[in-house]
Structure formats: C-alpha cells, structure tokens
C-alpha atoms as a PDB file:
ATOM      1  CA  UNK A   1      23.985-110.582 -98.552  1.00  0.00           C
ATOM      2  CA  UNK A   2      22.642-113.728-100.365  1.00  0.00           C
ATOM      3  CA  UNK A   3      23.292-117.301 -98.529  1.00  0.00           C
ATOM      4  CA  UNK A   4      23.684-120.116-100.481  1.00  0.00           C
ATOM      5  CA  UNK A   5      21.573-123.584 -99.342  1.00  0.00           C
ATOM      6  CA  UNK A   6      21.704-127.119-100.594  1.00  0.00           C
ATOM      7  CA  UNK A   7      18.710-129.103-101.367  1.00  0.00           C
ATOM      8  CA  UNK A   8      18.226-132.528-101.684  1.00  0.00           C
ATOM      9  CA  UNK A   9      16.170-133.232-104.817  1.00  0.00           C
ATOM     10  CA  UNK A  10      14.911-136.284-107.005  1.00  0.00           C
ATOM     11  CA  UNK A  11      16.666-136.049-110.403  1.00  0.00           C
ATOM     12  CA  UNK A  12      13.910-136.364-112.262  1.00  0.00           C
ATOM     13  CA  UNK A  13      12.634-133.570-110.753  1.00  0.00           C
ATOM     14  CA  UNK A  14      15.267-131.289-110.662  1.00  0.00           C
ATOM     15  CA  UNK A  15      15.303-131.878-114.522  1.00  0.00           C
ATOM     16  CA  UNK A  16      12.143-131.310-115.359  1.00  0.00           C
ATOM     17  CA  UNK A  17      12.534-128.006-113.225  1.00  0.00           C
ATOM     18  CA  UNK A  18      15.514-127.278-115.177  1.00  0.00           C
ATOM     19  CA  UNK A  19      13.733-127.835-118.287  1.00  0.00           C
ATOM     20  CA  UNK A  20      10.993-125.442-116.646  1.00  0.00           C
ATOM     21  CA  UNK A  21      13.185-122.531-115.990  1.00  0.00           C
ATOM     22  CA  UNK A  22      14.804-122.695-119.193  1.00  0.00           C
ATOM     23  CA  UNK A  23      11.447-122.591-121.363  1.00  0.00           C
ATOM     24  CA  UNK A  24      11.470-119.178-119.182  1.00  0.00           C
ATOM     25  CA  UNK A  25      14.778-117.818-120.096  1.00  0.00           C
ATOM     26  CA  UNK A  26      15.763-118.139-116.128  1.00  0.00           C
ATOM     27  CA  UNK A  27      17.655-119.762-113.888  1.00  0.00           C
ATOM     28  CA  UNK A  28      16.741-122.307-111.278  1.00  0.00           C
ATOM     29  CA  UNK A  29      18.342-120.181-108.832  1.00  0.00           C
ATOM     30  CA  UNK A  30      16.013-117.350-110.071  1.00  0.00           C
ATOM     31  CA  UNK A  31      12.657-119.504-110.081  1.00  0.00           C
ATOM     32  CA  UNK A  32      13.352-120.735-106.790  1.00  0.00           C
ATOM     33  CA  UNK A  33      14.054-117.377-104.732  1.00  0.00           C
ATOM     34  CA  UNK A  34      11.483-116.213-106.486  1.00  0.00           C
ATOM     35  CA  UNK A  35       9.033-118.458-105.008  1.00  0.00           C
ATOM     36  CA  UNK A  36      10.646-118.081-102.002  1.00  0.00           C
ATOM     37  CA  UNK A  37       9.813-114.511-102.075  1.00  0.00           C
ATOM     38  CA  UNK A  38       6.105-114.919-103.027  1.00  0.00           C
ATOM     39  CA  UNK A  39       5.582-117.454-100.715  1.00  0.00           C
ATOM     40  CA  UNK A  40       6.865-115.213 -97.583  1.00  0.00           C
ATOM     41  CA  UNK A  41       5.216-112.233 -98.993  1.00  0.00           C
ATOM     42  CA  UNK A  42       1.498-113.800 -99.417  1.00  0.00           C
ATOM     43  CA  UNK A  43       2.139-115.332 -95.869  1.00  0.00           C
ATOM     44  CA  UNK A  44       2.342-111.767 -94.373  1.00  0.00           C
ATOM     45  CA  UNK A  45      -0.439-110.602 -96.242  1.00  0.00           C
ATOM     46  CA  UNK A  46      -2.412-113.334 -94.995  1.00  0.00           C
ATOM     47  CA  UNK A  47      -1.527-112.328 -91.602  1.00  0.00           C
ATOM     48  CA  UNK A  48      -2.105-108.655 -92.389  1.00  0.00           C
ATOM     49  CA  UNK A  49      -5.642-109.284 -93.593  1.00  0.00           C
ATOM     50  CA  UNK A  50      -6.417-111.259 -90.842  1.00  0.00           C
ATOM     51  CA  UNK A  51      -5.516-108.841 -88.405  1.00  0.00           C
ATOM     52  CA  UNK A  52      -7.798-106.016 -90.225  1.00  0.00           C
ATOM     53  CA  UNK A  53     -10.757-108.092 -90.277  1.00  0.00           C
ATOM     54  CA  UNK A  54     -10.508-108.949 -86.657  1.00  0.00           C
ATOM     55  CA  UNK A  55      -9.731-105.415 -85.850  1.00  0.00           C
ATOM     56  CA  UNK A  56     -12.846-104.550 -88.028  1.00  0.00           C
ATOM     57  CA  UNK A  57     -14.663-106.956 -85.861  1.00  0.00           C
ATOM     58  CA  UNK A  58     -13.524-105.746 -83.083  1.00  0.00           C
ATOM     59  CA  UNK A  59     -14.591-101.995 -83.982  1.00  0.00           C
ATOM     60  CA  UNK A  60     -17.743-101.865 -85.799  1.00  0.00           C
ATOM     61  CA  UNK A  61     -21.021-100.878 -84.464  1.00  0.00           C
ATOM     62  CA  UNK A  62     -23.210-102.946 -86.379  1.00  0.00           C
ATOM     63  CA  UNK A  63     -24.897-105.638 -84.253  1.00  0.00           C
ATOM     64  CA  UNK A  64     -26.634-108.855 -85.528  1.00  0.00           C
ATOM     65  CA  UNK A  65     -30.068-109.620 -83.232  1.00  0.00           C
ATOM     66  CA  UNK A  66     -29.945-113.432 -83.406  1.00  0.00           C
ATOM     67  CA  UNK A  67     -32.807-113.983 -80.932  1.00  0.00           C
ATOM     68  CA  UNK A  68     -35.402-114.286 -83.508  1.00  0.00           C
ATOM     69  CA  UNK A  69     -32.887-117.025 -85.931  1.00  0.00           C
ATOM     70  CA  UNK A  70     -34.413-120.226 -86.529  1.00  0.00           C
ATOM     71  CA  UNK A  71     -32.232-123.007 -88.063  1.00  0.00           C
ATOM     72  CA  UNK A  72     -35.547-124.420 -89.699  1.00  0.00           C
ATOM     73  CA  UNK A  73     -36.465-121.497 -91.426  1.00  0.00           C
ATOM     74  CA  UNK A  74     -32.663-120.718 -92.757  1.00  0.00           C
ATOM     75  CA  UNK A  75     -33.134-124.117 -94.655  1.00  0.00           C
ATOM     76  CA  UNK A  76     -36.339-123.610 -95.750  1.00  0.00           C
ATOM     77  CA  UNK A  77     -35.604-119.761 -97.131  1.00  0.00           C
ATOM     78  CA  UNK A  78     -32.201-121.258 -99.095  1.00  0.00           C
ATOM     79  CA  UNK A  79     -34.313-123.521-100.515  1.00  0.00           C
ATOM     80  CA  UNK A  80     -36.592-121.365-102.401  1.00  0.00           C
ATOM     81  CA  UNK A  81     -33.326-119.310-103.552  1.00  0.00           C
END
C-alpha cells in the first residue's frame, strides 16, 4: 500500500523540479519514488558487494609476502612507470 508524505520544499525548487518532470512526460510523484527506489536499491548493493569482497578476503588462499616491501623502492619503481 503506498503512504503519502509531505515535504517541505523551496518554491523555486519545487518549480524547477516540476518543470523537470514535465520535460519527461512524468510526474513529480513519479520522479521522486523513483529516486527513492534507486537510492535504496544501490544502498543494498553497496552493502552486498561489500560483504562478497570481505567474504572473498576472508576465503582466498593467496597470500602477499610483505617482508621483503620497501616503501623507498615502491616510489622509486612508480616513478619510472
């Protein structure tokens, strides 16, 4: 079931938003839940990805020997790249 909410908006703004939505053959209504929707949606795939690459952490094999690394020489091979 859809909820309605009231926002509190500068009028300038809201018409320029207006003028937005119409150039799109939509609604305000329409633009907005739409955002609302994207926004939610790439928040959870943020979260998702996160969790796979710490879980791929977490489970690979490969192992980095960092007992020969040498700040110094890091600079000094980016250098010549």
């Amino acid at each position: 079931m859809a909820k309605n909410i009231t926002l509190a908006v500068d009028d300038e703004l809201l018409e320029r938003f207006r003028l937005h939505a119409a150039q799109r053959k939509t609604s305000v209504n329409a633009l907005l839940r739409r955002h609302m929707e994207d926004l939610v949606g790439l928040e959870e795939r943020r979260r998702g990805a996160i969790a796979r690459m710490l879980t791929l952490g977490r489970e690979t094999k490969a192992r980095i020997d960092m007992s020969a690394w040498d700040r110094a020489a890091s600079y000094t091979r980016a250098a010549k790249d």
